[in-house]
Protein backbone atom coordinates (compact mmCIF):
# COMPACT_ATOMS: atom_id res chain seq x y z
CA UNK A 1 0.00 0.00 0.00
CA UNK A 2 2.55 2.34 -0.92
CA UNK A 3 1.26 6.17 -1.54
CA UNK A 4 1.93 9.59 0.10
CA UNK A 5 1.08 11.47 3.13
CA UNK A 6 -1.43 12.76 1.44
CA UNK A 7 -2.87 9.79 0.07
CA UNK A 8 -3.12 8.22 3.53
CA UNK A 9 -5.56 11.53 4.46
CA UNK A 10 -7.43 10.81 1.91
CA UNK A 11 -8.11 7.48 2.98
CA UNK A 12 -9.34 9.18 6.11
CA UNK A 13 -11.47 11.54 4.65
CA UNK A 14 -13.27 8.81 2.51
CA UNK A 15 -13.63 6.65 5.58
CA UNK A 16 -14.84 9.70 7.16
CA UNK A 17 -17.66 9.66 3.98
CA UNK A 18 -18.17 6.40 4.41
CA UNK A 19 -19.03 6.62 7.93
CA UNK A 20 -21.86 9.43 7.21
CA UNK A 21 -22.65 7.89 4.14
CA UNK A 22 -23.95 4.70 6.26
CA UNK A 23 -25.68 6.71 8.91
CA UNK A 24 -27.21 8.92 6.45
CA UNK A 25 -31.25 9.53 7.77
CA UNK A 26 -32.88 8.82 4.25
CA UNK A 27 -31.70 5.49 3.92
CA UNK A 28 -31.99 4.73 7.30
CA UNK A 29 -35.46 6.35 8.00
CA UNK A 30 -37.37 4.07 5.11
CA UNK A 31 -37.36 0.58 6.47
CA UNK A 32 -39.02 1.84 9.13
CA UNK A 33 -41.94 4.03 8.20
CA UNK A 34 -45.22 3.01 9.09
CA UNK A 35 -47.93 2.39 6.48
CA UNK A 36 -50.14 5.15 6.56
CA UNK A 37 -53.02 5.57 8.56
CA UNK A 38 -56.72 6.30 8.62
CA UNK A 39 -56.04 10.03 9.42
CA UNK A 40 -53.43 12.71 9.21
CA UNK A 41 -49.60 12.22 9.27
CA UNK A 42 -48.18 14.85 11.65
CA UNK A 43 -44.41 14.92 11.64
CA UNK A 44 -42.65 16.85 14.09
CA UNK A 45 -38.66 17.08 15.16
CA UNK A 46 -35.70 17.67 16.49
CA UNK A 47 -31.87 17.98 15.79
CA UNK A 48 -28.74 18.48 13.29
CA UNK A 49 -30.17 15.15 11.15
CA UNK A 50 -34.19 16.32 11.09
CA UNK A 51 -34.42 18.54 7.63
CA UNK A 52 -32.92 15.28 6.36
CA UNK A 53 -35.39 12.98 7.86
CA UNK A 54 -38.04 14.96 6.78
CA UNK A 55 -37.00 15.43 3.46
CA UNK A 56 -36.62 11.42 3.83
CA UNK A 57 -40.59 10.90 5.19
CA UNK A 58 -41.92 13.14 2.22
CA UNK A 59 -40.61 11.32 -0.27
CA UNK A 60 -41.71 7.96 1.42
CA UNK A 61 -45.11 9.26 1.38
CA UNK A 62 -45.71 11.25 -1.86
CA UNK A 63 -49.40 11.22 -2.01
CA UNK A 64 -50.31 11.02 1.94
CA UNK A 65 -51.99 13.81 3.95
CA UNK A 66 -48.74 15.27 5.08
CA UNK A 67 -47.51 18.07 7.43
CA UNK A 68 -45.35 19.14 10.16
CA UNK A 69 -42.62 21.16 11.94
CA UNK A 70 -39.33 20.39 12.41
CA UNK A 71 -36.35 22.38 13.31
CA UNK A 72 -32.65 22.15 12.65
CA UNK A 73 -29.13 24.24 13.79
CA UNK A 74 -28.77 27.33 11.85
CA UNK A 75 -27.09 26.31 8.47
CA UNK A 76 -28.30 23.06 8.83
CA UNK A 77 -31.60 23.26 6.89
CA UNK A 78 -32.48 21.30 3.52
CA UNK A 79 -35.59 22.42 1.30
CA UNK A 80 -38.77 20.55 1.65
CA UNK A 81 -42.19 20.91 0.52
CA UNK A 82 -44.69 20.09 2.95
CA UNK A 83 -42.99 19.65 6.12
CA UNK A 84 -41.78 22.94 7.50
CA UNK A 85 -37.96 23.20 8.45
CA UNK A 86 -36.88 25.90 10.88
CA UNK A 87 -33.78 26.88 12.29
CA UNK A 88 -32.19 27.84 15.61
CA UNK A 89 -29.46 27.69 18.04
CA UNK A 90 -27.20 24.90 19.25
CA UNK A 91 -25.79 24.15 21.88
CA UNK A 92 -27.34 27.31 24.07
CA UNK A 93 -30.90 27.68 22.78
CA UNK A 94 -32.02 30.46 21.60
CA UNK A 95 -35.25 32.61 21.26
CA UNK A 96 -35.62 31.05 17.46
CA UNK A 97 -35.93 27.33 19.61
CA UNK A 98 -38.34 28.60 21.91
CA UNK A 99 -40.75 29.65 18.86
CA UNK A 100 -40.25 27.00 16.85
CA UNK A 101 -40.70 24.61 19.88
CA UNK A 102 -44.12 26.16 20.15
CA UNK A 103 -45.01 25.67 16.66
CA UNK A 104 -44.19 21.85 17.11
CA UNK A 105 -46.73 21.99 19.88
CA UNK A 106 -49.26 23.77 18.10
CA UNK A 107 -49.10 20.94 15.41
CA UNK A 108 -49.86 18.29 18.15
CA UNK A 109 -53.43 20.17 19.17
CA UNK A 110 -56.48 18.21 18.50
CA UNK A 111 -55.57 15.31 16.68
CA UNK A 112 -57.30 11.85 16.87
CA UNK A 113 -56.95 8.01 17.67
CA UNK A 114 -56.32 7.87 13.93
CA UNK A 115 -53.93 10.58 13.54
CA UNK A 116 -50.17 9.13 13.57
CA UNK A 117 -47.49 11.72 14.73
CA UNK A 118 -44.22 10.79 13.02
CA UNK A 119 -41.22 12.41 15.62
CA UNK A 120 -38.02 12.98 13.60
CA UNK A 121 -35.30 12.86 16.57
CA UNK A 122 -31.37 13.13 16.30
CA UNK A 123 -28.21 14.78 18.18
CA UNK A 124 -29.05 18.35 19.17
CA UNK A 125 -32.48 18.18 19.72
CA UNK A 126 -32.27 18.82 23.20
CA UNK A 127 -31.01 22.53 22.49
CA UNK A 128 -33.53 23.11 19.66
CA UNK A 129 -36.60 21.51 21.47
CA UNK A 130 -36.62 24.32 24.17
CA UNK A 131 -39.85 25.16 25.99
CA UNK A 132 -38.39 26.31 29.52
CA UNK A 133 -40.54 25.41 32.11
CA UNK A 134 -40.62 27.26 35.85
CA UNK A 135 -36.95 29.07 34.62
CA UNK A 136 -36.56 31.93 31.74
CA UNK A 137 -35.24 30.87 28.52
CA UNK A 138 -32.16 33.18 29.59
CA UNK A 139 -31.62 31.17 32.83
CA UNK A 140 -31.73 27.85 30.80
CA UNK A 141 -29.25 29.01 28.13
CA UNK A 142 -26.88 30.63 31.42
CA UNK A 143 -27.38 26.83 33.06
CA UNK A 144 -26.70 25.01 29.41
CA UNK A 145 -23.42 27.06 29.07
CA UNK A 146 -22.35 25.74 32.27
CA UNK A 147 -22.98 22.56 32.21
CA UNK A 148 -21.25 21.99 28.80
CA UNK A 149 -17.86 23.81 30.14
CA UNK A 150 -17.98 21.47 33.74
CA UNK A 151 -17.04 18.32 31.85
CA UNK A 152 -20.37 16.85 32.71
CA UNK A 153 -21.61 14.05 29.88
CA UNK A 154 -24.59 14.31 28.11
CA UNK A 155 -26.92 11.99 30.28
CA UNK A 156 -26.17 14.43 33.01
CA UNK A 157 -26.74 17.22 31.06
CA UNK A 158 -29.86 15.92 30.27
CA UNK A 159 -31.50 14.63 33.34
CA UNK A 160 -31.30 18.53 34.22
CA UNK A 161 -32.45 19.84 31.19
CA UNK A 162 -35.79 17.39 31.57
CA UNK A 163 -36.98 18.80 34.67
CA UNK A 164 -37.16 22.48 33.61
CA UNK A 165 -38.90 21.64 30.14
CA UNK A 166 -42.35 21.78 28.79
CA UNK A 167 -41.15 18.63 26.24
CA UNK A 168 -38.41 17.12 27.13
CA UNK A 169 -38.88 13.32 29.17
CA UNK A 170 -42.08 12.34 27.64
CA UNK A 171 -43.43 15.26 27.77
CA UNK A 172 -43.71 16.20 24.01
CA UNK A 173 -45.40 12.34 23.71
CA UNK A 174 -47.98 13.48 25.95
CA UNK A 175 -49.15 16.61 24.41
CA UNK A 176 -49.51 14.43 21.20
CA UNK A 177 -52.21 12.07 22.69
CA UNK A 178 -54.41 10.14 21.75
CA UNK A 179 -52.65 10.17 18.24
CA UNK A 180 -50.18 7.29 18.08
CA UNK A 181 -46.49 8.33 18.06
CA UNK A 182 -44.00 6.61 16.40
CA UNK A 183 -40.34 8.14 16.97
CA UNK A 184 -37.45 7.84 14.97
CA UNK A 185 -34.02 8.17 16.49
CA UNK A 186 -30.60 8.62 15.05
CA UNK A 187 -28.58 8.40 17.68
CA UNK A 188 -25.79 10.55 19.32
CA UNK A 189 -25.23 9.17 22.89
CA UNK A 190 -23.43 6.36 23.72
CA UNK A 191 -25.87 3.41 24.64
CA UNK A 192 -28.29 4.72 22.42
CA UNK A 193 -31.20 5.23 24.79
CA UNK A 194 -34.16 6.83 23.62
CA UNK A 195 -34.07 8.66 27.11
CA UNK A 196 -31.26 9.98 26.55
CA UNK A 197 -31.59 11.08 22.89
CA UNK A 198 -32.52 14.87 22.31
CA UNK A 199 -33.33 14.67 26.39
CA UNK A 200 -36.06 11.95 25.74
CA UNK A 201 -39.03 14.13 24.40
CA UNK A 202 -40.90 11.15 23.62
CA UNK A 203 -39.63 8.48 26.03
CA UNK A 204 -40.40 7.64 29.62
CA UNK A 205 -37.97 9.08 32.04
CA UNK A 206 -36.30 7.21 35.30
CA UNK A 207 -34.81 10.16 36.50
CA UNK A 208 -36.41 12.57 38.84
CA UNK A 209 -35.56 16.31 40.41
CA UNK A 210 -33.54 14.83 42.94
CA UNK A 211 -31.27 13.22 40.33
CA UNK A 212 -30.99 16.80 38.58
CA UNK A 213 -30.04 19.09 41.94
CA UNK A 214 -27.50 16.04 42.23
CA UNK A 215 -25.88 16.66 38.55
CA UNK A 216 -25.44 20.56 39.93
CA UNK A 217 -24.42 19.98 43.36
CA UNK A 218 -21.61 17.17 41.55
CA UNK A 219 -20.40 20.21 39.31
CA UNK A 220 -21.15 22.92 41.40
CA UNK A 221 -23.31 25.05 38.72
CA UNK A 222 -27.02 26.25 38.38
CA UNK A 223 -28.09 29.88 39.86
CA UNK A 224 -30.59 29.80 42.72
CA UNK A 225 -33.67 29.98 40.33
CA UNK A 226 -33.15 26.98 38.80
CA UNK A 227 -32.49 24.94 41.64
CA UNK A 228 -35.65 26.48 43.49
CA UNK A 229 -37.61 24.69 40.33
CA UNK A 230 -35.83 21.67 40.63
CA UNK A 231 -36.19 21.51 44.69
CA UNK A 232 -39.63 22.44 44.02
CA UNK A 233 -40.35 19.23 41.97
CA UNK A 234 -38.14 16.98 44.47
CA UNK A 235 -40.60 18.16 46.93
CA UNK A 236 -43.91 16.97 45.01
CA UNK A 237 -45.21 20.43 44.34
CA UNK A 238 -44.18 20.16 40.70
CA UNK A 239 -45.53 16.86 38.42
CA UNK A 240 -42.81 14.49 37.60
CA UNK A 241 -41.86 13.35 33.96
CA UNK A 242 -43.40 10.09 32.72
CA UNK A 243 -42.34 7.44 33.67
CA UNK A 244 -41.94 3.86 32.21
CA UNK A 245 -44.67 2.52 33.74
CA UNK A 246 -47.12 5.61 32.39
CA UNK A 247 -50.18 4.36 30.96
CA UNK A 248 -50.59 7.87 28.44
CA UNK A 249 -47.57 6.22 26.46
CA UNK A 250 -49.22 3.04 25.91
CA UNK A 251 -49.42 4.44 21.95
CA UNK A 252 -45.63 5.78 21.52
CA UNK A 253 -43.00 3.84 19.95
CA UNK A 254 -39.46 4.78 19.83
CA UNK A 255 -36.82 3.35 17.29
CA UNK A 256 -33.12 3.31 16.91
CA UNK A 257 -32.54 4.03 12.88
CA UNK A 258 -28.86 4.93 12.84
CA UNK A 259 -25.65 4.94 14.90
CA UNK A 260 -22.43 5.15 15.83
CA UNK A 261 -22.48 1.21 15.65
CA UNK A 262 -23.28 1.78 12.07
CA UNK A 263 -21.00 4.56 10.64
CA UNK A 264 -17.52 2.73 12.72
CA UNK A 265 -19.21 -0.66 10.11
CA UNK A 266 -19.17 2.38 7.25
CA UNK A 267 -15.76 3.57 8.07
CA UNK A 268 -13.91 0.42 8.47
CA UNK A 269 -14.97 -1.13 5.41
CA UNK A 270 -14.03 1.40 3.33
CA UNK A 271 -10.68 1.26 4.93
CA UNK A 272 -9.93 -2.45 4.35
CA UNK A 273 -10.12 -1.68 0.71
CA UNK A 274 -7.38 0.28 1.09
CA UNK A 275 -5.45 -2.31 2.41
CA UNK A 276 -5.42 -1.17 5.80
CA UNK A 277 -6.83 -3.86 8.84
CA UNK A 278 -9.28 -1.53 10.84
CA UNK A 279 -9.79 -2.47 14.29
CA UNK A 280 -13.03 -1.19 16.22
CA UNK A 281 -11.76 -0.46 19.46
CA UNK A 282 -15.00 0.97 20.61
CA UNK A 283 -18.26 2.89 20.17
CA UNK A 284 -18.96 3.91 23.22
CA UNK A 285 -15.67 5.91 23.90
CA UNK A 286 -16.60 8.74 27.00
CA UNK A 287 -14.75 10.87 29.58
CA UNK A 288 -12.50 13.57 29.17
CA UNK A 289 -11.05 13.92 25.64
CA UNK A 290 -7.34 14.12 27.09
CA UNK A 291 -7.98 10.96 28.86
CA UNK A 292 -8.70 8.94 25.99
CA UNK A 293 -6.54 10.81 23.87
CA UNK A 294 -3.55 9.19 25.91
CA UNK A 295 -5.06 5.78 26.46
CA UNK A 296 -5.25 5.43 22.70
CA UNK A 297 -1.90 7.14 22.58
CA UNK A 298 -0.45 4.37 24.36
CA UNK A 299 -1.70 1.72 22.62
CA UNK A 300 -0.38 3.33 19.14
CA UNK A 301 3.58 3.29 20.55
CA UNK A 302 2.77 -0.47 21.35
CA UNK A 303 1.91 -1.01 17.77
CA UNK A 304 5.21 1.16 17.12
CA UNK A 305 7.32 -0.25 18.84
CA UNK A 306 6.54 -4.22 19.11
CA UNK A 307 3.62 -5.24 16.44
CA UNK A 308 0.90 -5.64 18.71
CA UNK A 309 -1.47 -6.29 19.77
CA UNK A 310 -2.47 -5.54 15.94
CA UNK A 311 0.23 -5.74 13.19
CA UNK A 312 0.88 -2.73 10.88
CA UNK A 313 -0.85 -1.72 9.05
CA UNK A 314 -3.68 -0.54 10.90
CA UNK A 315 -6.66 1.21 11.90
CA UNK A 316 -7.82 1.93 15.03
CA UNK A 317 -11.48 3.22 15.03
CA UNK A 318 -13.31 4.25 17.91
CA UNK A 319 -16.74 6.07 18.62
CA UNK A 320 -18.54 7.54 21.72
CA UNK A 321 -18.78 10.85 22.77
CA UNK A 322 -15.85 12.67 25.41
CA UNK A 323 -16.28 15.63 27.36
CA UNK A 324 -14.09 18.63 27.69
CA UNK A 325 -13.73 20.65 31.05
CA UNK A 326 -12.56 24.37 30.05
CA UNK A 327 -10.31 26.06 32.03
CA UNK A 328 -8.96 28.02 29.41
CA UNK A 329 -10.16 31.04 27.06
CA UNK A 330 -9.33 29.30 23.68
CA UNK A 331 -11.40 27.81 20.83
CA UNK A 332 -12.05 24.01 19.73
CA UNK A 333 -14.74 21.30 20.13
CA UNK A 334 -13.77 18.10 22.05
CA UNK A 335 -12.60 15.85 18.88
CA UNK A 336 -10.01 19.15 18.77
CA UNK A 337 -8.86 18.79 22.12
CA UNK A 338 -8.77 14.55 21.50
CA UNK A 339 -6.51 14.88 18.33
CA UNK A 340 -3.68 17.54 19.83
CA UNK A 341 -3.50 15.26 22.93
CA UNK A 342 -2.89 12.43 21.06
CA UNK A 343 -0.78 14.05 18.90
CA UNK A 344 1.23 15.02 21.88
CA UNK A 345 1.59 11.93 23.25
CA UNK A 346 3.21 10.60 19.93
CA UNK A 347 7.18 10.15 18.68
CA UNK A 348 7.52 13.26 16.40
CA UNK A 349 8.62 10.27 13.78
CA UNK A 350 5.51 8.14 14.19
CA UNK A 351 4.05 7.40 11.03
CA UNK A 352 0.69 8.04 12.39
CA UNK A 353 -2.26 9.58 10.62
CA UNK A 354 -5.30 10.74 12.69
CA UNK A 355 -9.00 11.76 12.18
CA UNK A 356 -11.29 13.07 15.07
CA UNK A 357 -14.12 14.42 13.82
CA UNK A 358 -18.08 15.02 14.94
CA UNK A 359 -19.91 13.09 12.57
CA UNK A 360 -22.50 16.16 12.00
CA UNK A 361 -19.57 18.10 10.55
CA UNK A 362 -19.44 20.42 13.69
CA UNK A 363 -17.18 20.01 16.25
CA UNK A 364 -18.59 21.73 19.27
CA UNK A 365 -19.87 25.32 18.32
CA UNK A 366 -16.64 26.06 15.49
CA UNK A 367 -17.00 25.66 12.28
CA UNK A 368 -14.73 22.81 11.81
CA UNK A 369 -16.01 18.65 12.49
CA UNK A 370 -12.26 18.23 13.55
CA UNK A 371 -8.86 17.52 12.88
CA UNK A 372 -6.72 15.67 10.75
CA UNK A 373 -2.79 15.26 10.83
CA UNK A 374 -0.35 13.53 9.54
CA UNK A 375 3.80 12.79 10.55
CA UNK A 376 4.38 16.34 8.65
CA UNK A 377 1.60 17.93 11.39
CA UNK A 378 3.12 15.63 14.25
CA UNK A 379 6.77 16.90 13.57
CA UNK A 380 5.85 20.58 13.85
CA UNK A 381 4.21 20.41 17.33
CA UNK A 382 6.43 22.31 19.10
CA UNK A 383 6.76 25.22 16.51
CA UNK A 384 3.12 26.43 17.24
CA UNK A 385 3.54 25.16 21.10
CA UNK A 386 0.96 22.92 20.84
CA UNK A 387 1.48 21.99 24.40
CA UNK A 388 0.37 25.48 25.54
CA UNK A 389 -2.82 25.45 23.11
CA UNK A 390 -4.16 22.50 24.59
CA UNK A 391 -3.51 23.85 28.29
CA UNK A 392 -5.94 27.01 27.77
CA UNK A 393 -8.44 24.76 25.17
CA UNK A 394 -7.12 26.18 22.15
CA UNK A 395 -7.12 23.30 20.15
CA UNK A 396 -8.49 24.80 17.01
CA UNK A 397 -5.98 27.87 17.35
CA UNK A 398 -3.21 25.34 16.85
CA UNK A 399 -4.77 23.29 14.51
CA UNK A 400 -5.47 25.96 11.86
CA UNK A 401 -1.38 26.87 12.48
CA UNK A 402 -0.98 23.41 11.81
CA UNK A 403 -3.23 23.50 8.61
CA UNK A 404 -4.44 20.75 10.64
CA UNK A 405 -8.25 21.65 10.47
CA UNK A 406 -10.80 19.28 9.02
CA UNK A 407 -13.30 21.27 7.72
CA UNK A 408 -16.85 19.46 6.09
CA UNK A 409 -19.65 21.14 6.52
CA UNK A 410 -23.14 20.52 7.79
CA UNK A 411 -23.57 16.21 6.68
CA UNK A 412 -26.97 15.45 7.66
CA UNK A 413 -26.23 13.44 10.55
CA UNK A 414 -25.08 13.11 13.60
CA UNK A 415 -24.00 9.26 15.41
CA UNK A 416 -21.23 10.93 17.80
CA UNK A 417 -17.84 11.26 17.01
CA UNK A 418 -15.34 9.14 14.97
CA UNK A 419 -11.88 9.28 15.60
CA UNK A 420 -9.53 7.27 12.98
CA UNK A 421 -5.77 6.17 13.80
CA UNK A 422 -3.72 4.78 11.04
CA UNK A 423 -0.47 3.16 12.02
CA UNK A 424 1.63 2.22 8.75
């Protein structure tokens, strides 16, 4: 498999394809549409993915009585026809998810046993399904902010964000009854629990208030306000979320359609017919970015240096989701902060090529999915004192010194991150 440096990035950036290629919603959505029923088809939705779902259920059902909200991250939009997209902010919500949020409700009002509401669901919807409940929509974006720079994971983040929403844990499931609901998840959590997934907005939650003042007393966030609500609720004066015993979601279904499971199966196939032997080390990949950064890290100078415990050449692939707790004033997403640890950790000689990228083409709130380097990136570390970058979260500063960026745009999806090591 002899080529260049840059022909080994380019096998990363066509496993990277690959990978979105086989989590891509259209194909993934029609397998599991339901036949139509005796009423209306309401669709409704949330995240990065949903313009492309919907795009995905209005071709499925050309002649159908067909409409429906949905709404994406700013840039993230695709034309439709019948299903309306909108767009707002992620991560922090915005004003533009509050009113689209409200729209999605308003489509849910009066419908029938016959009516089926189809719920378009993928990575980001909890930001852009925002209808603050008992807290201000500024109080909720203050707590989000927080929460995403204390290095908690998602589920935590979540279980919080449940118990000061209108839709979130069931809730959105509810206000749809007595329509049947059938949900349709691509997945961005590790586990893939529909629970978890854009905060649950149509699937029976096991956490309860007390589990949310526990997520802020563990990091030490959330202004008084917000944890009046939440004692409030831990006290019974506020209802609980459904829960999985709830009778009102005797009608809801909620479905798995794509994954990280499926876009690591994507990646590494397209890698083997390059002649590489990919290796799936994992899917469900979590904790702080720098952490697994070196426990990969380590395992690549094994390879280096003795063969195993895979033979060269390689691929490691791994999936999941890390976390990243800021201390610094710099820029970068958490695949950022993965690669220029790893990086770090590596001889300056390796020859080592590495992809970390967010699978929805945005890594964290920049407008890059990730990075990608190769021994040319690797030997020029210390010129743009990487070191110091990653100590104030600067990642992408010394990436785009590096010329080190991956840059892709908005894909369509979003199953998590993939990060790609090849060892030649």
């Amino acid at each position: 498999m002899e080529t260049d440096q840059q022909g080994f990035k380019q096998h990363l950036r066509d496993a990277f394809a690959a990978a979105v290629a086989r989590a891509d919603p259209g194909a993934a959505l029609e397998p599991h549409l339901p036949a139509p029923p005796a009423g209306r088809i309401v669709v409704v939705g949330a995240g990065k993915a949903a313009a492309a779902m919907a795009r995905a259920v209005e071709a499925h059902y050309p002649a159908a009585a067909l409409s429906g909200v949905v709404v994406t991250r700013y840039g993230h939009a695709r034309p439709t026809r019948r299903i309306t997209v909108l767009e707002a902010a992620h991560p922090v919500p915005d004003a533009a998810a509050v009113a689209a949020t409200e729209r999605i409700l308003a489509c849910l009002e009066g419908l029938s046993e016959d009516d089926l509401v189809l719920c378009l669901l993928s990575g980001g919807g909890s930001a852009l399904l925002t209808a603050p409940d008992g807290v201000t929509l500024e109080a909720m974006a203050a707590l989000t902010s927080e929460l995403l720079r204390s290095g908690a994971d998602i589920h935590e983040i979540n279980c919080v964000r449940k118990h000061l929403s209108r839709v979130k844990g069931g809730r959105l499931a509810l206000a749809a009854a007595p329509a049947r609901v059938v949900a349709l998840l691509v997945s961005d959590v590790v586990g893939d629990d529909p629970a978890v997934i854009a905060s649950g907005p149509t699937s029976p939650d096991p956490s309860r208030y007390a589990d949310a003042l526990a997520v802020l007393d563990r990091y030490g966030v959330g202004a008084e306000d917000v944890r009046s609500v939440l004692e409030a609720g831990g006290s019974g004066e506020r209802e609980e979320t459904p829960k999985p015993d709830d009778p009102r979601l005797a009608r809801v279904s909620n479905l798995v359609v794509a994954s990280a499971e499926s876009a690591l199966a994507g990646a590494a196939e397209a890698l083997a017919a390059r002649g590489w032997r990919p290796h799936v080390l994992s899917s469900a990949v979590t904790g702080e970015a720098r952490v697994a950064a070196e426990a990969q890290a380590a395992l690549v100078r094994r390879v280096l240096t003795q063969d195993e415990p895979y033979a060269r050449p390689c691929a490691l692939l791994s999936g999941g989701e890390t976390t990243v707790t800021v201390t610094g004033q710099g820029r970068g997403g958490r695949n950022g902060e993965f690669a220029l640890a790893l990086a770090l950790a590596l001889p300056a000689s390796a020859r080592v090529w590495l992809m970390a990228a967010d699978t929805d083409g945005i890594d964290g709130s920049e407008d890059n999915a990730g990075a990608l380097l190769g021994p040319d990136e690797l030997a020029r570390l210390d010129r743009v004192d990487a070191a110091a970058a990653l100590a104030r979260n600067d990642s992408y500063g010394a990436l785009a010194a590096l010329g080190g960026l991956f840059v892709t745009g908005p894909t369509g999806t979003n199953v998590n991150d993939l990060r790609i090591i090849l060892i030649a």
